[in-house]
PDB file of N, CA and C in Angstrom:
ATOM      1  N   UNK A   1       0.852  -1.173   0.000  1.00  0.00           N
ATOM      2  CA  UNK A   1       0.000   0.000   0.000  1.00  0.00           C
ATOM      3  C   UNK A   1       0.899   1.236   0.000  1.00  0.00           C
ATOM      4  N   UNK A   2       0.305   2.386  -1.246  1.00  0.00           N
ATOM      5  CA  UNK A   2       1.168   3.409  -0.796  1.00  0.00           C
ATOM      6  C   UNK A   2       1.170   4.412   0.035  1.00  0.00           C
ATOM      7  N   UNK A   3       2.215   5.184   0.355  1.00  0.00           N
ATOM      8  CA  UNK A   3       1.647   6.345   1.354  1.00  0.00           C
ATOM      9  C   UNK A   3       0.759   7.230   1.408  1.00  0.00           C
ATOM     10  N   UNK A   4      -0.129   7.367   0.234  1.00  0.00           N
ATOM     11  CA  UNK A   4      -1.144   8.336   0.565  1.00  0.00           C
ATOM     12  C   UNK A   4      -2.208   7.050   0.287  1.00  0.00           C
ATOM     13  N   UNK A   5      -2.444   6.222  -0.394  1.00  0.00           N
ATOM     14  CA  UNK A   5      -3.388   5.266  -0.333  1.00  0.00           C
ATOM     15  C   UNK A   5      -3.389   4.968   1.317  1.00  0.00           C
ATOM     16  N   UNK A   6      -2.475   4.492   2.309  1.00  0.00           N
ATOM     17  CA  UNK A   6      -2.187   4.553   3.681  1.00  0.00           C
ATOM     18  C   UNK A   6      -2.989   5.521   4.084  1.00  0.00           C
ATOM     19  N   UNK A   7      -2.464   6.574   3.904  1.00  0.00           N
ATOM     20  CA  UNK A   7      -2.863   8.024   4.401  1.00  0.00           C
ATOM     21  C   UNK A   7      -4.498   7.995   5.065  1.00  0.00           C
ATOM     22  N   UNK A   8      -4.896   7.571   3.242  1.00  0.00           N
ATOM     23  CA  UNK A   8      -6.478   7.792   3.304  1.00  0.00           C
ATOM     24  C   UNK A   8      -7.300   6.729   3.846  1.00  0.00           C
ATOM     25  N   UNK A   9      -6.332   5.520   4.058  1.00  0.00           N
ATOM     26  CA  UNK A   9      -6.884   4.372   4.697  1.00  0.00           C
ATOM     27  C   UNK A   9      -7.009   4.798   6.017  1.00  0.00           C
ATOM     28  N   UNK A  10      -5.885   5.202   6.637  1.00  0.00           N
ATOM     29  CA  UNK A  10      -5.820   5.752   7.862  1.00  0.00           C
ATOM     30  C   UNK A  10      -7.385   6.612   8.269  1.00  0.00           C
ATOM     31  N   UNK A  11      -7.385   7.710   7.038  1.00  0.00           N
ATOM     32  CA  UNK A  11      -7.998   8.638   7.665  1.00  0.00           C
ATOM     33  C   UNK A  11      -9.765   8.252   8.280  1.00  0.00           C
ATOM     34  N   UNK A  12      -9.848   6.974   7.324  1.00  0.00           N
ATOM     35  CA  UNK A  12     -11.473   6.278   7.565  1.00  0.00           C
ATOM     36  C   UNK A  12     -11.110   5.406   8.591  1.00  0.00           C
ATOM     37  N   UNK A  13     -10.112   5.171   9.309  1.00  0.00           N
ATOM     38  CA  UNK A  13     -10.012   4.396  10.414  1.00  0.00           C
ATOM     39  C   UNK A  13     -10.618   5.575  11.489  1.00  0.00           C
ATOM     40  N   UNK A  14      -9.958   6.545  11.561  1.00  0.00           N
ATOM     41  CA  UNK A  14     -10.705   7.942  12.350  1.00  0.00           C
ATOM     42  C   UNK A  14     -11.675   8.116  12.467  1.00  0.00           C
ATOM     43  N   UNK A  15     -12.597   8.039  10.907  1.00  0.00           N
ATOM     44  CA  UNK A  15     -13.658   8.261  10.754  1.00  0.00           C
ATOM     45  C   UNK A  15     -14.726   7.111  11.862  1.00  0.00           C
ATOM     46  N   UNK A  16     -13.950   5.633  11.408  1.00  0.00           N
ATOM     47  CA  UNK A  16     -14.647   4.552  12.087  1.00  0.00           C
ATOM     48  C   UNK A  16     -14.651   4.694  13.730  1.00  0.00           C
ATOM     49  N   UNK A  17     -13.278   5.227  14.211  1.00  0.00           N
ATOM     50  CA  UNK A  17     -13.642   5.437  15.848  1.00  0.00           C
ATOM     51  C   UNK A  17     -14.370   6.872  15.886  1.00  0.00           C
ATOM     52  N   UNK A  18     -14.726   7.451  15.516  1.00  0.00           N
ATOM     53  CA  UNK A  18     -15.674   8.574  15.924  1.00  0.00           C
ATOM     54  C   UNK A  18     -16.520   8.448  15.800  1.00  0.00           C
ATOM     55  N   UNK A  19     -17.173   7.326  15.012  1.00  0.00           N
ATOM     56  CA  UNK A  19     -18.957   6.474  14.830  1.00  0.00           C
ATOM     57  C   UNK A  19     -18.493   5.792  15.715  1.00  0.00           C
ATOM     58  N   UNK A  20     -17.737   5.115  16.041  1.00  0.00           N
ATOM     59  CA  UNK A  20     -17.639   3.874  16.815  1.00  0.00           C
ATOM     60  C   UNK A  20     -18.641   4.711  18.677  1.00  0.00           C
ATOM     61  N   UNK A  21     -17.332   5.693  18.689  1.00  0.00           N
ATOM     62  CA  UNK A  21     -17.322   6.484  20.273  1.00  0.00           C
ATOM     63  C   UNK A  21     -18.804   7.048  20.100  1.00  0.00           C
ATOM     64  N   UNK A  22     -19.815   7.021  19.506  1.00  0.00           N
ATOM     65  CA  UNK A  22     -21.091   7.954  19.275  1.00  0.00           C
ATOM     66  C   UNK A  22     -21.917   7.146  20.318  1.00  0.00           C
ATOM     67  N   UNK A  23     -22.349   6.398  20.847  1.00  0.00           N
ATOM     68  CA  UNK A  23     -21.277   4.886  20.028  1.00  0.00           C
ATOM     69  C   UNK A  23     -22.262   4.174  19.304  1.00  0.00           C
ATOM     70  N   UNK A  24     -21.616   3.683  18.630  1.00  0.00           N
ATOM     71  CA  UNK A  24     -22.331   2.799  17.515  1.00  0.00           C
ATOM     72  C   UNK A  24     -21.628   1.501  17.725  1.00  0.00           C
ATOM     73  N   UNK A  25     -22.010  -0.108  17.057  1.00  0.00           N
ATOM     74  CA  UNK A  25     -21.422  -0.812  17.132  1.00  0.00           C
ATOM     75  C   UNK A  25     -21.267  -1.123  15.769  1.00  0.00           C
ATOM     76  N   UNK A  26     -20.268  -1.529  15.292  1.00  0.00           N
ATOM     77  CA  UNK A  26     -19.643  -2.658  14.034  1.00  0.00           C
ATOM     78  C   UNK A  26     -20.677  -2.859  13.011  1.00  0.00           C
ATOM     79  N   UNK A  27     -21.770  -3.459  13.759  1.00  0.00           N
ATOM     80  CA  UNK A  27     -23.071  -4.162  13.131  1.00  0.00           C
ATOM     81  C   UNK A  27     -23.545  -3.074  12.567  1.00  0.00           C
ATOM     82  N   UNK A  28     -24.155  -2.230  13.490  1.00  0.00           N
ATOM     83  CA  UNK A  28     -25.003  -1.197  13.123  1.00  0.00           C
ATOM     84  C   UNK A  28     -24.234   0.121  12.238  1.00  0.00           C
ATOM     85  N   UNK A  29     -22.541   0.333  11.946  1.00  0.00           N
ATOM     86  CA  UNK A  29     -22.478   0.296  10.928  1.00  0.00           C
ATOM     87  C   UNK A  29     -22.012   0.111   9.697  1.00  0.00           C
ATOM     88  N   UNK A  30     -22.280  -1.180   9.778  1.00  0.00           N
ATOM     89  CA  UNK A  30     -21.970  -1.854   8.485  1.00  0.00           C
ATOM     90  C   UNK A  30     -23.467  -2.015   7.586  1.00  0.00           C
ATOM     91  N   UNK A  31     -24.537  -2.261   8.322  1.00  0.00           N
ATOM     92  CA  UNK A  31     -25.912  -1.944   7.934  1.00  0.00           C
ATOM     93  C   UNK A  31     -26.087  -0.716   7.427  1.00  0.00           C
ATOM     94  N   UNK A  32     -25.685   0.509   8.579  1.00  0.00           N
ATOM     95  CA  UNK A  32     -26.393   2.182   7.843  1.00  0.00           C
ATOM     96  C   UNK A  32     -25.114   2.180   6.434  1.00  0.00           C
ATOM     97  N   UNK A  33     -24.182   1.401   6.125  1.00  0.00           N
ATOM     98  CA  UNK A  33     -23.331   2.029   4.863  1.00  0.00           C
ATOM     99  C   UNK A  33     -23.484   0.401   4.366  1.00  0.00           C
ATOM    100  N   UNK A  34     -24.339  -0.473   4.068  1.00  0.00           N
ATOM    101  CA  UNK A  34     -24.257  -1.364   3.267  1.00  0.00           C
ATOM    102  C   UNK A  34     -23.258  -2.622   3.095  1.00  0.00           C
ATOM    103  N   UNK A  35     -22.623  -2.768   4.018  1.00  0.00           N
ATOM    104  CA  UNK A  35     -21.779  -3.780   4.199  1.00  0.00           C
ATOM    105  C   UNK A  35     -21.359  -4.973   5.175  1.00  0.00           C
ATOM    106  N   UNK A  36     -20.717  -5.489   5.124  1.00  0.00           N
ATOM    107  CA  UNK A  36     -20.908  -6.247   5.779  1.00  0.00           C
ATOM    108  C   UNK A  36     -19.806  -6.172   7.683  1.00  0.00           C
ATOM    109  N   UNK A  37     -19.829  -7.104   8.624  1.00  0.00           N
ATOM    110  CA  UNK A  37     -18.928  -5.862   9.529  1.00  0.00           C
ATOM    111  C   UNK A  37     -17.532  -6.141   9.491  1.00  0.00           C
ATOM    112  N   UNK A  38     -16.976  -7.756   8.313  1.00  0.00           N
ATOM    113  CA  UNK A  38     -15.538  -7.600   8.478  1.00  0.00           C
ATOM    114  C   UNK A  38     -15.072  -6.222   7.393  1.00  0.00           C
ATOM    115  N   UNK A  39     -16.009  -6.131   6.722  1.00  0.00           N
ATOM    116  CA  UNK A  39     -15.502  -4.762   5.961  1.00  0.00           C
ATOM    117  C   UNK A  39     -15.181  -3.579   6.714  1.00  0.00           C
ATOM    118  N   UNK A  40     -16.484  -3.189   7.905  1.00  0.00           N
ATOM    119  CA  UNK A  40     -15.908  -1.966   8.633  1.00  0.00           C
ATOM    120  C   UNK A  40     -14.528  -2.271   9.549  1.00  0.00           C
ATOM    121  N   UNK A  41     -14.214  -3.658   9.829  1.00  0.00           N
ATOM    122  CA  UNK A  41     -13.028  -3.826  10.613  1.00  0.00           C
ATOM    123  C   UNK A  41     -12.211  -3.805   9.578  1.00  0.00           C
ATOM    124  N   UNK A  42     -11.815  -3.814   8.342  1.00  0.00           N
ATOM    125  CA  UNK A  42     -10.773  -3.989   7.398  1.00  0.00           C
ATOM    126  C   UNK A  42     -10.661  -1.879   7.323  1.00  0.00           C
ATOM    127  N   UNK A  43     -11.765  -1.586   7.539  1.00  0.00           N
ATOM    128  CA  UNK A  43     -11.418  -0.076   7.401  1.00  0.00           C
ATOM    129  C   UNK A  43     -10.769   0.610   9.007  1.00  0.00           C
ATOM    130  N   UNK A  44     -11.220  -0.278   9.735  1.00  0.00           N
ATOM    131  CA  UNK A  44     -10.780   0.279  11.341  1.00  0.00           C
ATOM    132  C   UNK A  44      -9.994   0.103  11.410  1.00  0.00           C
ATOM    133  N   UNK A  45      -9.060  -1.014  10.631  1.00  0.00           N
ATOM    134  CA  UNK A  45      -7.596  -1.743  10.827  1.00  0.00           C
ATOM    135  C   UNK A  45      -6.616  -0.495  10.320  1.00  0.00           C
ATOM    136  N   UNK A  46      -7.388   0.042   9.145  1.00  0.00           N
ATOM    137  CA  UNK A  46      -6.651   0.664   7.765  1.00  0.00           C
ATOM    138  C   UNK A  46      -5.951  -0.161   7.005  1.00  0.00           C
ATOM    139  N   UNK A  47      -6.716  -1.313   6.856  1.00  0.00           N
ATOM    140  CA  UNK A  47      -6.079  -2.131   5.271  1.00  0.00           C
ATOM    141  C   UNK A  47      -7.099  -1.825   3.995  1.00  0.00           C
ATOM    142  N   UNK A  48      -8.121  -1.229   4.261  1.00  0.00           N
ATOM    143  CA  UNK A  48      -8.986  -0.812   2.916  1.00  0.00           C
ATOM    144  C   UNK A  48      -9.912   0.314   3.476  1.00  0.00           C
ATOM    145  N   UNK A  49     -10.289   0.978   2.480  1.00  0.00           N
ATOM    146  CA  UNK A  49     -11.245   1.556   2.431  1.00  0.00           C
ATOM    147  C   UNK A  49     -12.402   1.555   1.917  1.00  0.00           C
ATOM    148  N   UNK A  50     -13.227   2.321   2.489  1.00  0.00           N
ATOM    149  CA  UNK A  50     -14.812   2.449   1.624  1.00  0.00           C
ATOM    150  C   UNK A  50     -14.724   2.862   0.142  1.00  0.00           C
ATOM    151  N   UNK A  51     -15.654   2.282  -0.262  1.00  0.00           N
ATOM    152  CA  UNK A  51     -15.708   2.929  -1.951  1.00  0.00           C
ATOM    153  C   UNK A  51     -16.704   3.587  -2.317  1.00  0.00           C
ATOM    154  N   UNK A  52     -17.455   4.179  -3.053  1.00  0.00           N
ATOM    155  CA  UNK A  52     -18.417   5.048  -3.412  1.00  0.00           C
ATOM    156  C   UNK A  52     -19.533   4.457  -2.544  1.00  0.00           C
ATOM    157  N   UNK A  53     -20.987   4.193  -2.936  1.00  0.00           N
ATOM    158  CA  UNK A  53     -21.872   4.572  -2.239  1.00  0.00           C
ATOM    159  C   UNK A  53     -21.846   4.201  -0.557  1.00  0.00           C
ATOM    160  N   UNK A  54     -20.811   2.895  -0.031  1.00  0.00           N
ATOM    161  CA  UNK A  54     -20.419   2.835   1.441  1.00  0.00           C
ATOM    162  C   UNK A  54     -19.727   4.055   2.289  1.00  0.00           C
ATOM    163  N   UNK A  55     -19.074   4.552   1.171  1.00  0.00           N
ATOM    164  CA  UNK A  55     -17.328   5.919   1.721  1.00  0.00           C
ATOM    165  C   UNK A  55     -18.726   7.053   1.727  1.00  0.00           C
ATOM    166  N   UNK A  56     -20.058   7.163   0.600  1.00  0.00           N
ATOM    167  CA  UNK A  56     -20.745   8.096   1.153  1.00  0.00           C
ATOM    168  C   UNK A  56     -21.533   8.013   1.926  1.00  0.00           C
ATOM    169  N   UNK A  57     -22.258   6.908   2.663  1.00  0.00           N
ATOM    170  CA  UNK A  57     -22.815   6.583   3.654  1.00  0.00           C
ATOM    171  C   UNK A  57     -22.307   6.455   5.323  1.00  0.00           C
ATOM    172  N   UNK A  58     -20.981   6.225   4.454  1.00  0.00           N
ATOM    173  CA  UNK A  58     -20.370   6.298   6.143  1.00  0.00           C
ATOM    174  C   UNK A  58     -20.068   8.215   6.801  1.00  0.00           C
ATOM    175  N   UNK A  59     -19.565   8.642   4.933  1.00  0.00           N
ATOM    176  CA  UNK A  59     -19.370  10.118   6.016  1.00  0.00           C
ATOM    177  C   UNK A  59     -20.684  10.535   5.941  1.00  0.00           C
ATOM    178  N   UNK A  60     -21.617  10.456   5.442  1.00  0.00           N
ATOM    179  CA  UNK A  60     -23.044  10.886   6.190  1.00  0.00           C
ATOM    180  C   UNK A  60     -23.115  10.739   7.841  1.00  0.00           C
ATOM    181  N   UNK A  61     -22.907   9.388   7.875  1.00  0.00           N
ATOM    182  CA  UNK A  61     -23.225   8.939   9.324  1.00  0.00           C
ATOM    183  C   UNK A  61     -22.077   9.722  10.563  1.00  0.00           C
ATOM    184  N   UNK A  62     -21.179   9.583  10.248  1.00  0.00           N
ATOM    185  CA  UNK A  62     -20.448  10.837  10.557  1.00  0.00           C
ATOM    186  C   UNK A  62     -20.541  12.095  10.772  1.00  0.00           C
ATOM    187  N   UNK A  63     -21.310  12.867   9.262  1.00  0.00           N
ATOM    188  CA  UNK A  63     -22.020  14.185   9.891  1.00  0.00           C
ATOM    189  C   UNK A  63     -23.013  14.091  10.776  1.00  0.00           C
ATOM    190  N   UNK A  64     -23.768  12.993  11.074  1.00  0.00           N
ATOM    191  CA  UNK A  64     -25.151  12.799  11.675  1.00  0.00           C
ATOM    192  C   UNK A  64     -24.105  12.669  13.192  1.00  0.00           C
ATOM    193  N   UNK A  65     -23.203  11.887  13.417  1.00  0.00           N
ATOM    194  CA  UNK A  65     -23.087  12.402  14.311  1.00  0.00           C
ATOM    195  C   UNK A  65     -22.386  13.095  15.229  1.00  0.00           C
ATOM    196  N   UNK A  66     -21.174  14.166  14.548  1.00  0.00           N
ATOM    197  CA  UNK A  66     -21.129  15.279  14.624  1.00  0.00           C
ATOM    198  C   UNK A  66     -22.195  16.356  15.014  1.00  0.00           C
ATOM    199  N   UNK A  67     -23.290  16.033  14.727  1.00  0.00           N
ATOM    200  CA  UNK A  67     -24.654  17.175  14.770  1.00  0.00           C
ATOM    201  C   UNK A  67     -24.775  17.038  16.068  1.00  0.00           C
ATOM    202  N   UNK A  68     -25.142  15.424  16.162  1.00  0.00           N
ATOM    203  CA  UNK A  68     -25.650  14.979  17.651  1.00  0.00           C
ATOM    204  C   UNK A  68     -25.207  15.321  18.915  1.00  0.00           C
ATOM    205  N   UNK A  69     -23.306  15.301  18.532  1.00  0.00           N
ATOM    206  CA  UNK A  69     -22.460  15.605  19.038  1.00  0.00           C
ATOM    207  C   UNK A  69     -22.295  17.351  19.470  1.00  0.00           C
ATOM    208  N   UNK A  70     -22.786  17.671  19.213  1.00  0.00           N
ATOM    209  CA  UNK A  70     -23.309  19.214  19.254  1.00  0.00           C
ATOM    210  C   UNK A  70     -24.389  19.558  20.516  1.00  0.00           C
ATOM    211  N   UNK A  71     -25.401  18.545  20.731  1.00  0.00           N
ATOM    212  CA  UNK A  71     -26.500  18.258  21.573  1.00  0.00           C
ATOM    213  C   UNK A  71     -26.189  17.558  22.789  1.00  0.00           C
ATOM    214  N   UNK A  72     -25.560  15.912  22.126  1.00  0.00           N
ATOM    215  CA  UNK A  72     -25.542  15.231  23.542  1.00  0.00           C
ATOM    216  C   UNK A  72     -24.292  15.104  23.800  1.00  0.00           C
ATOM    217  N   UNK A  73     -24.239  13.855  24.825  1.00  0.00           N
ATOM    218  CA  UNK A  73     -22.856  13.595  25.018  1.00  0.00           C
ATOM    219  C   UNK A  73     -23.016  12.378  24.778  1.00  0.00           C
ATOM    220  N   UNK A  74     -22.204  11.497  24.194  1.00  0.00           N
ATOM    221  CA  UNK A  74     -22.281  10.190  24.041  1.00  0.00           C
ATOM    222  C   UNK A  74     -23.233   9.154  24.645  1.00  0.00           C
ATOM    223  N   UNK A  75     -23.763   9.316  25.710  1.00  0.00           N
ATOM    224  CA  UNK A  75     -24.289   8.427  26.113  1.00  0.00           C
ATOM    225  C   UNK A  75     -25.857   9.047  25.399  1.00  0.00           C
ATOM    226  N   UNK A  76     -25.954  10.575  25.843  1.00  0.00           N
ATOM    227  CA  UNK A  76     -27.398  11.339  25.273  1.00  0.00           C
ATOM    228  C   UNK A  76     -27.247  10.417  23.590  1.00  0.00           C
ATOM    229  N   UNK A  77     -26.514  11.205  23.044  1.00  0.00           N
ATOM    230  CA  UNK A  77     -26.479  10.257  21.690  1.00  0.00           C
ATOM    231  C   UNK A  77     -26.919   8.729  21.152  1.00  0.00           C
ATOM    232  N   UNK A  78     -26.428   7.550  22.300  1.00  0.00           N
ATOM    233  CA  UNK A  78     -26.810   6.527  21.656  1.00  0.00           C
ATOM    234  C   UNK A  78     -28.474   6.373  22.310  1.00  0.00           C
ATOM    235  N   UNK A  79     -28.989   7.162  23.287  1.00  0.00           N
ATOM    236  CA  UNK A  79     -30.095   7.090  23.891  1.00  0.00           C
ATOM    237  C   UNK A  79     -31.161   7.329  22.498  1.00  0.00           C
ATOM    238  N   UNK A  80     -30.611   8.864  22.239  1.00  0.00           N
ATOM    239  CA  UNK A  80     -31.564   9.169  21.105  1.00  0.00           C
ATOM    240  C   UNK A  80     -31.391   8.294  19.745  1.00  0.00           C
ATOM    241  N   UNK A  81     -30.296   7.953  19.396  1.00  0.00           N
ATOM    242  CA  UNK A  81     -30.238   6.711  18.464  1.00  0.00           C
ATOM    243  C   UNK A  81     -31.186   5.820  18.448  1.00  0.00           C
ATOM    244  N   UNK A  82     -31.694   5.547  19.563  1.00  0.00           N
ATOM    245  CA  UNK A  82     -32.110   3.971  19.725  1.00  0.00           C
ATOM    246  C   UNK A  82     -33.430   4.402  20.128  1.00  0.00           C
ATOM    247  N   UNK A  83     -34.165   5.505  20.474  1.00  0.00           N
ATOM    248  CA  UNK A  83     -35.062   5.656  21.278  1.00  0.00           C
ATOM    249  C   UNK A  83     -36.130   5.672  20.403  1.00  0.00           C
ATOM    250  N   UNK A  84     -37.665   5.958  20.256  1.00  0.00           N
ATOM    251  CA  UNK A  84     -38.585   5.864  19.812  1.00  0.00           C
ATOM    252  C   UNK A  84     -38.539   7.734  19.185  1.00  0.00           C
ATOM    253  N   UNK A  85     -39.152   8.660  18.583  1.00  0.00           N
ATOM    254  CA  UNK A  85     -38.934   9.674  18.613  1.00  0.00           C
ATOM    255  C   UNK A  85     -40.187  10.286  18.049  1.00  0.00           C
ATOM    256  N   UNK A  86     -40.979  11.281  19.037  1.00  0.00           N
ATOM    257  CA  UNK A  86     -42.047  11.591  18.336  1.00  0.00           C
ATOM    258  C   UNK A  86     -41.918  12.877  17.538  1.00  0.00           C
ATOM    259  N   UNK A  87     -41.068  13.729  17.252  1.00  0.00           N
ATOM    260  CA  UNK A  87     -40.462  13.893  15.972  1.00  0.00           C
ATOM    261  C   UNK A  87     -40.475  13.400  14.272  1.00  0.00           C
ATOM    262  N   UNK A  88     -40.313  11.805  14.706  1.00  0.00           N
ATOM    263  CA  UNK A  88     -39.953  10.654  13.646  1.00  0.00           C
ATOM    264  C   UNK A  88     -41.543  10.266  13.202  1.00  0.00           C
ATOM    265  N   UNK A  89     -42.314  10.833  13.845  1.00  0.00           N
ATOM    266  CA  UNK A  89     -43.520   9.972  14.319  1.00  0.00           C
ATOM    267  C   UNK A  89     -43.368   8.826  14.266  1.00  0.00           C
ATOM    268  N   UNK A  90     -42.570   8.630  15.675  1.00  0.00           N
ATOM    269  CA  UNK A  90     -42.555   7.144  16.437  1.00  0.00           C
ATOM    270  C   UNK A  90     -41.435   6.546  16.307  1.00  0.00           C
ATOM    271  N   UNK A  91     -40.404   6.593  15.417  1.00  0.00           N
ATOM    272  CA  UNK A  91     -39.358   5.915  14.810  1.00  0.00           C
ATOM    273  C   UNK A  91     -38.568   5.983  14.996  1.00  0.00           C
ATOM    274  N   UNK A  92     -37.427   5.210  15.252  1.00  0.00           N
ATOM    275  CA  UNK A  92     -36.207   5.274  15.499  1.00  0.00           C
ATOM    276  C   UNK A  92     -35.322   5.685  14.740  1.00  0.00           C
ATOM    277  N   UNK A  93     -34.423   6.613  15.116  1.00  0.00           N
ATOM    278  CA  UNK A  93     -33.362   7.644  13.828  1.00  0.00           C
ATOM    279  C   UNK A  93     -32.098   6.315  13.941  1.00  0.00           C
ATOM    280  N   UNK A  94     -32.162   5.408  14.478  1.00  0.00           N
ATOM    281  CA  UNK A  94     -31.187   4.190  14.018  1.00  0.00           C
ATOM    282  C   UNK A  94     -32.151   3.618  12.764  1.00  0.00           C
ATOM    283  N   UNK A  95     -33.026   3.181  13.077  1.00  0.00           N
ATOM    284  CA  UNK A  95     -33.780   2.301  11.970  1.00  0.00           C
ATOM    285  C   UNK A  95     -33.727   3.455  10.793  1.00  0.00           C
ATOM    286  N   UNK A  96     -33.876   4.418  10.681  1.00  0.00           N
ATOM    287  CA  UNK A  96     -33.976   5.600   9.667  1.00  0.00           C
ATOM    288  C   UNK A  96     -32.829   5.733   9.205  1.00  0.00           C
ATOM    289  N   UNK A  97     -31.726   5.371   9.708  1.00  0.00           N
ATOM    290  CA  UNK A  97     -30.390   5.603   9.213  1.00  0.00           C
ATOM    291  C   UNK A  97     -29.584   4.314   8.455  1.00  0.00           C
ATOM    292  N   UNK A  98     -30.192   3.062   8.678  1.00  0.00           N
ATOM    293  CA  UNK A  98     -30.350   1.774   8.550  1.00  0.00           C
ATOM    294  C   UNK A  98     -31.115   2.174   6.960  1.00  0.00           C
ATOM    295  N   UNK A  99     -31.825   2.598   6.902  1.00  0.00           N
ATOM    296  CA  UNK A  99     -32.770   2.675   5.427  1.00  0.00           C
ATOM    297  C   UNK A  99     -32.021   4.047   4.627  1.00  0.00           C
ATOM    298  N   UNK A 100     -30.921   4.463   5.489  1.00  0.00           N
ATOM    299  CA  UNK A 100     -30.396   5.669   4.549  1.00  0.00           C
ATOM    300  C   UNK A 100     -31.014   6.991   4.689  1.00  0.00           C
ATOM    301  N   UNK A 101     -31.673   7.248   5.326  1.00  0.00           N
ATOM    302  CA  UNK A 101     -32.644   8.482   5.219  1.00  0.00           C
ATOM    303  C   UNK A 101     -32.202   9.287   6.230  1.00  0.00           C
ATOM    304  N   UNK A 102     -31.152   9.618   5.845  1.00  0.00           N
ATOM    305  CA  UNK A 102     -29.933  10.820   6.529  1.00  0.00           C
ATOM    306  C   UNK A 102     -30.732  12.077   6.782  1.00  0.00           C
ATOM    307  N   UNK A 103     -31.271  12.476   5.303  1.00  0.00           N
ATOM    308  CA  UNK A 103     -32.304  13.461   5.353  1.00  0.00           C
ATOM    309  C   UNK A 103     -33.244  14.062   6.684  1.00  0.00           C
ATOM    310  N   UNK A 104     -33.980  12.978   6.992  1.00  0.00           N
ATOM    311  CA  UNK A 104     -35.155  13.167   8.087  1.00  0.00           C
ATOM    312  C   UNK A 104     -34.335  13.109   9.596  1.00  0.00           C
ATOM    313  N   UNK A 105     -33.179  11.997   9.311  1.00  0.00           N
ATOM    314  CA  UNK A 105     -32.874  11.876  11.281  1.00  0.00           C
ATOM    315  C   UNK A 105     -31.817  14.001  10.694  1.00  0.00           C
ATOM    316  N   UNK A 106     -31.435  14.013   9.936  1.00  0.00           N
ATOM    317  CA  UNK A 106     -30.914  15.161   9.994  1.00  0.00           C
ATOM    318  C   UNK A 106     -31.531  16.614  10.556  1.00  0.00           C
ATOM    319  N   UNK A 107     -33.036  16.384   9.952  1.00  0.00           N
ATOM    320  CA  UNK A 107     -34.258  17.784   9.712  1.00  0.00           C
ATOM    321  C   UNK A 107     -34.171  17.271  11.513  1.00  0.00           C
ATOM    322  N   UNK A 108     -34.891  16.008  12.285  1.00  0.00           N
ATOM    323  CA  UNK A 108     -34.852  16.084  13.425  1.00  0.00           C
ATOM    324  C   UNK A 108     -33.774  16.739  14.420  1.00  0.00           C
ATOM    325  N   UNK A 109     -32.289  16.310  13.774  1.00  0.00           N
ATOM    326  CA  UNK A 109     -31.661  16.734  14.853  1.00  0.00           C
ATOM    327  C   UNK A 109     -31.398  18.571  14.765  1.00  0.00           C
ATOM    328  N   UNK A 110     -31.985  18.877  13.603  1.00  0.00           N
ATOM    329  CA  UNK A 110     -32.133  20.833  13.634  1.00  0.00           C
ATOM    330  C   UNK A 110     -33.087  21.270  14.286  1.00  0.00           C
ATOM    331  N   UNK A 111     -34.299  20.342  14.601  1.00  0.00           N
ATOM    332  CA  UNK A 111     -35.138  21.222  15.031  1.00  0.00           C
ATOM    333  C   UNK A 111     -34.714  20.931  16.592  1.00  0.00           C
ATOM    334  N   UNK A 112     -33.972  19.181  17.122  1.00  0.00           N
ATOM    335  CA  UNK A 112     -33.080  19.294  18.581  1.00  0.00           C
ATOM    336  C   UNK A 112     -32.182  21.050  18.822  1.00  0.00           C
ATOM    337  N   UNK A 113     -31.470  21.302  17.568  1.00  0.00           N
ATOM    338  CA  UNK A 113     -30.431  22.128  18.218  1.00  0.00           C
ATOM    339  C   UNK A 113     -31.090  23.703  17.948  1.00  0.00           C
ATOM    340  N   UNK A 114     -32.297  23.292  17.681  1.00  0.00           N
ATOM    341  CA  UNK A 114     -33.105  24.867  17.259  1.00  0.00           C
ATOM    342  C   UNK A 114     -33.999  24.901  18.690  1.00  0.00           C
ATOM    343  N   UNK A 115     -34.035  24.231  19.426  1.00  0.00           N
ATOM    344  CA  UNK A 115     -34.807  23.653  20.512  1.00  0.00           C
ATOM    345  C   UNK A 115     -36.602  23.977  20.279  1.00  0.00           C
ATOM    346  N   UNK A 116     -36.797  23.187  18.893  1.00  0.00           N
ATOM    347  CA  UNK A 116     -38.029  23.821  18.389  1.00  0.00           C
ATOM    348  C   UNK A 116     -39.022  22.400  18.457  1.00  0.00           C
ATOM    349  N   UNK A 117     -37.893  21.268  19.794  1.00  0.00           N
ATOM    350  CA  UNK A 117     -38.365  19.866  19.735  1.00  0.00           C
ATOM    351  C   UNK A 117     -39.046  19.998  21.349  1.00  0.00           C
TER     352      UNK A 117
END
């Protein structure tokens, strides 16, 4: 591998412990970016990286939770992850993120930091 191929392998290993610390587990995301979870450990290792529609699903999930990260603190975070949300009407912004729909857990977490929830 070369040094900037490294580089950038590296840099989605980062990416993977900062979803990881949200916290998320392995499973959950290898589901929200389509793969399977020795793939997200081959990216945590930094022996590969994501490729198009996974590399854009994962930094989605990343901005999502960066946002969150703005609101809670890690533990607030995986609470609201997992929680029911009447916002969502009713739904879980894991299961919503699981189907890709970055969009809606996103609009939710603006109207969290607009405190218009």
């Amino acid at each position: 591998m070369g040094m900037r191929t490294r580089a950038v392998a590296e840099a989605y290993a980062d990416i993977i412990r900062e979803v990881r610390d949200a916290p998320l587990t392995i499973s959950e995301i290898a589901e929200i970016v389509g793969v399977n979870d020795r793939q997200v450990h081959h990216w945590a290792a930094s022996t590969h990286r994501p490729q198009a529609g996974a590399r854009d699903a994962l930094l989605e999930l990343r901005y999502v939770v960066k946002q969150l990260g703005e609101v809670y603190r890690p533990e607030g975070v995986d609470i609201w992850l997992h929680s029911r949300n009447v916002e969502l009407e009713g739904r879980r912004p894991i299961d919503l993120l699981m189907s890709r729909d970055f969009a809606t857990v996103l609009w939710a977490i603006e109207r969290l930091k607009g405190g218009a929830v």
